[in-house]
C-alpha atoms as a PDB file:
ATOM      1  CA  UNK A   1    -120.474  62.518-172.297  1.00  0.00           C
ATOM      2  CA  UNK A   2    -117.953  61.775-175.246  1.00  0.00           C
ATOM      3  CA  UNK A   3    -115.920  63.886-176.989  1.00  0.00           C
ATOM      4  CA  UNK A   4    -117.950  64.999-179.679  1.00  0.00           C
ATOM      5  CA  UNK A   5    -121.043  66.192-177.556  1.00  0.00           C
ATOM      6  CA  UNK A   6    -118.052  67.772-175.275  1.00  0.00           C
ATOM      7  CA  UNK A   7    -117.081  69.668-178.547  1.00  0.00           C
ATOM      8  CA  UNK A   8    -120.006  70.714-179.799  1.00  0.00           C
ATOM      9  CA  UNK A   9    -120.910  72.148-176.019  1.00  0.00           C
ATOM     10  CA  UNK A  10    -117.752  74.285-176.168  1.00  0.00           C
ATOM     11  CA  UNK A  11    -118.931  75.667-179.885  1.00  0.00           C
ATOM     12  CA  UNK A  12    -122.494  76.195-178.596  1.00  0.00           C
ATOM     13  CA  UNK A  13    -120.980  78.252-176.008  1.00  0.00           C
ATOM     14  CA  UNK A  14    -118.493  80.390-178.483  1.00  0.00           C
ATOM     15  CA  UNK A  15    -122.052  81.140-180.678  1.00  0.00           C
ATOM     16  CA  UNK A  16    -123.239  83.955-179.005  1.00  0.00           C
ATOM     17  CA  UNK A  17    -121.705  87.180-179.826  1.00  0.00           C
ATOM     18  CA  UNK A  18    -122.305  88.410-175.707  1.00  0.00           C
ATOM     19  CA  UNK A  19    -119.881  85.117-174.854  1.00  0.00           C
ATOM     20  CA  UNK A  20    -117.527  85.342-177.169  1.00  0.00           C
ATOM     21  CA  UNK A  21    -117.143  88.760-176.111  1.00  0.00           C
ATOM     22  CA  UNK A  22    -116.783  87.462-172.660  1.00  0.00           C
ATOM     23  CA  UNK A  23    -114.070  85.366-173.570  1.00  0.00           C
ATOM     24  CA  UNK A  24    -112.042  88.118-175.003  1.00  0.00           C
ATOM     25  CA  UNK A  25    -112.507  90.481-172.307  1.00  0.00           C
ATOM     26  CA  UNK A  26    -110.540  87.798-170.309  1.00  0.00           C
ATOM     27  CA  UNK A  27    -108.200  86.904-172.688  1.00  0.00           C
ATOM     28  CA  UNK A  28    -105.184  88.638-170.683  1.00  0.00           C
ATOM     29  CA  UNK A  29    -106.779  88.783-167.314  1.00  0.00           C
ATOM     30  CA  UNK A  30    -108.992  87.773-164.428  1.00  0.00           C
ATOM     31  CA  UNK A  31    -112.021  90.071-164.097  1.00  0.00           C
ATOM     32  CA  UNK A  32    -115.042  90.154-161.686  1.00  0.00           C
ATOM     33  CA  UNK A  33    -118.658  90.594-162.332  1.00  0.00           C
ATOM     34  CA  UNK A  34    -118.967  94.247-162.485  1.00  0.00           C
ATOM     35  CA  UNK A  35    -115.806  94.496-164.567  1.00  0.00           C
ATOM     36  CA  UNK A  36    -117.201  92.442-167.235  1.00  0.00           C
ATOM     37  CA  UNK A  37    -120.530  94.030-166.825  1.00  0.00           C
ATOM     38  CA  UNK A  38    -118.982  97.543-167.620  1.00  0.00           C
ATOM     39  CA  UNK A  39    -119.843  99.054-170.853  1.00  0.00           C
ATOM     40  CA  UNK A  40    -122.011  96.148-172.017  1.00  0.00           C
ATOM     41  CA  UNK A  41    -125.702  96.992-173.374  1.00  0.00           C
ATOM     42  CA  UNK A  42    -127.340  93.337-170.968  1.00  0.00           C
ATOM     43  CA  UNK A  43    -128.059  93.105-167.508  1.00  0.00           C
ATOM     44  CA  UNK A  44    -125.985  91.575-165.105  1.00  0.00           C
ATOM     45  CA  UNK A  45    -128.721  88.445-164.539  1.00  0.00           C
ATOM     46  CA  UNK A  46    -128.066  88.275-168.469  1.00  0.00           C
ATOM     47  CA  UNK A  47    -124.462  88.298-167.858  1.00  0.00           C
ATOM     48  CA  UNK A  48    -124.442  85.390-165.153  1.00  0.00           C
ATOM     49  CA  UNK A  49    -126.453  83.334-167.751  1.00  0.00           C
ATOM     50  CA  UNK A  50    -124.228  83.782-170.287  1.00  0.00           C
ATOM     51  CA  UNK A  51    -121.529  82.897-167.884  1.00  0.00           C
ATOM     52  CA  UNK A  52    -122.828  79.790-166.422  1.00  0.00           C
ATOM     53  CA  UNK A  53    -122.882  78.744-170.116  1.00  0.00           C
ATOM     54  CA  UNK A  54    -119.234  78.942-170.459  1.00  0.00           C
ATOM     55  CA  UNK A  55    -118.077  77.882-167.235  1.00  0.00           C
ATOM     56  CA  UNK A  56    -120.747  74.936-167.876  1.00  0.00           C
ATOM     57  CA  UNK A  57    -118.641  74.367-171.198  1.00  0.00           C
ATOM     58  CA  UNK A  58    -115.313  73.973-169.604  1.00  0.00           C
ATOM     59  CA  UNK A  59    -114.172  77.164-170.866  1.00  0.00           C
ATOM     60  CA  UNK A  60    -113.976  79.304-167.572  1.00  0.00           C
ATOM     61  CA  UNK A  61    -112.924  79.007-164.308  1.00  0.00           C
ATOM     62  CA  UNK A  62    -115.217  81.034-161.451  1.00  0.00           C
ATOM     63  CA  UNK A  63    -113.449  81.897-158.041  1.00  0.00           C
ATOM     64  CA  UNK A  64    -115.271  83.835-154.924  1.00  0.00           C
ATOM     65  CA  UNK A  65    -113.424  86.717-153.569  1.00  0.00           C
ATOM     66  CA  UNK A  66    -114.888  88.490-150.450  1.00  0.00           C
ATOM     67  CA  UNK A  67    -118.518  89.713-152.654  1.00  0.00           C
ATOM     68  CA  UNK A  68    -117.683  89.217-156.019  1.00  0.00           C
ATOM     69  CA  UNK A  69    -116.917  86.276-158.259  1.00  0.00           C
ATOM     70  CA  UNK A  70    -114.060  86.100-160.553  1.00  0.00           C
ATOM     71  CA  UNK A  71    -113.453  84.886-163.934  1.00  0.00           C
ATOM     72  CA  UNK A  72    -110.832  83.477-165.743  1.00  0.00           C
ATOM     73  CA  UNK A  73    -109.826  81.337-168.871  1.00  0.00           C
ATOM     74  CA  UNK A  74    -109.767  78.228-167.943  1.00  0.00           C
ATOM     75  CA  UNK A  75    -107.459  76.889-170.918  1.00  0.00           C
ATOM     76  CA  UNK A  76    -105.632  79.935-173.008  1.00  0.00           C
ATOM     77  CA  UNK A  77    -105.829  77.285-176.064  1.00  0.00           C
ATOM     78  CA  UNK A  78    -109.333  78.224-176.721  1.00  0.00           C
ATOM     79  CA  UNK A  79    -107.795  81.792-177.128  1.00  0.00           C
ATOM     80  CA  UNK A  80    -105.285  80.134-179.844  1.00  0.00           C
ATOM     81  CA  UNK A  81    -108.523  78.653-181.484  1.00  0.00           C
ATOM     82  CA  UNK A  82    -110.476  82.382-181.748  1.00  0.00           C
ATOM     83  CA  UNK A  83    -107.468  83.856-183.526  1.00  0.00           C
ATOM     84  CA  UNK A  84    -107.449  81.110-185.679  1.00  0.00           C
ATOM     85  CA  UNK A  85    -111.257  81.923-186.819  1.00  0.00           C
ATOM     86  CA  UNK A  86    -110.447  85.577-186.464  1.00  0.00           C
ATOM     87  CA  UNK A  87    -108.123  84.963-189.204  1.00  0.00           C
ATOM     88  CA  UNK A  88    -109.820  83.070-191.360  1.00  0.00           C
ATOM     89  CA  UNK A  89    -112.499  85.863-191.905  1.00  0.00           C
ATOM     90  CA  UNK A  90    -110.408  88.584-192.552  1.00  0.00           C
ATOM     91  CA  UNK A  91    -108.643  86.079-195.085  1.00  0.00           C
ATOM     92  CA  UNK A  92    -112.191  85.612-196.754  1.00  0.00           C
ATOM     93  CA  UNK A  93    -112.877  89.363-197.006  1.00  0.00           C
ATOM     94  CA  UNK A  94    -109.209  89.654-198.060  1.00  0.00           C
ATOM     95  CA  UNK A  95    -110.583  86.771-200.736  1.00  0.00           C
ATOM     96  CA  UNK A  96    -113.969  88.325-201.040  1.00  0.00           C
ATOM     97  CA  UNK A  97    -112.702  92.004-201.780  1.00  0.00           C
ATOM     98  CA  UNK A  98    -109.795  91.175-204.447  1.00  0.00           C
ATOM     99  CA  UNK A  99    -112.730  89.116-206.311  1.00  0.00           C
ATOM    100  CA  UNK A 100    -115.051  92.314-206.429  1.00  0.00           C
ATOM    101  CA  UNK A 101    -111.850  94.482-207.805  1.00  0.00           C
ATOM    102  CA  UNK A 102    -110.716  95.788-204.561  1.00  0.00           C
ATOM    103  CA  UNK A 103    -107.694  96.308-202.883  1.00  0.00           C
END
């Protein structure tokens, strides 16, 4: 696989707002399956999908301990690379809001 089908996996597996939440919830720690499946509105067979996708994408790590499995970040720079975005929208509403008069 080269690098740009490599890249555009990892994106593909940031597009989902259920995954991207994922990601966040393990931004500052490892968590198991019924952690992450804690006030979430999907079922935990949704949840391992969506996990599979980002552990398929490089993006997690996925350890067994005793009946559970836990996740991780695999590579904290992806982290770096959702602030980033996070910050460029609330620099276009910023934009978006002076333009309509706002504050």
């Amino acid at each position: 696989m080269d690098l740009e089908n490599i890249e555009v996996k990892i994106f593909k597996a940031l597009a989902h707002p259920i995954r991207l939440k994922i990601i966040k919830k393990l931004s500052d720690k490892k968590l198991c399956v019924c952690e992450l499946n804690k006030d979430v509105e999907f079922s935990q067979s949704n949840l391992s999908q969506h996990l599979k996708i980002l552990k398929d994408a490089g993006l997690l790590n996925a350890q067994k301990n005793g009946l559970w499995m836990h996740y991780s970040i695999k590579n904290t720079q992806i982290l770096k690379s959702i602030e980033i975005i996070e910050q460029m929208v609330v620099n276009n509403i910023k934009d978006i809001n002076e333009k309509l008069g706002g504050n």
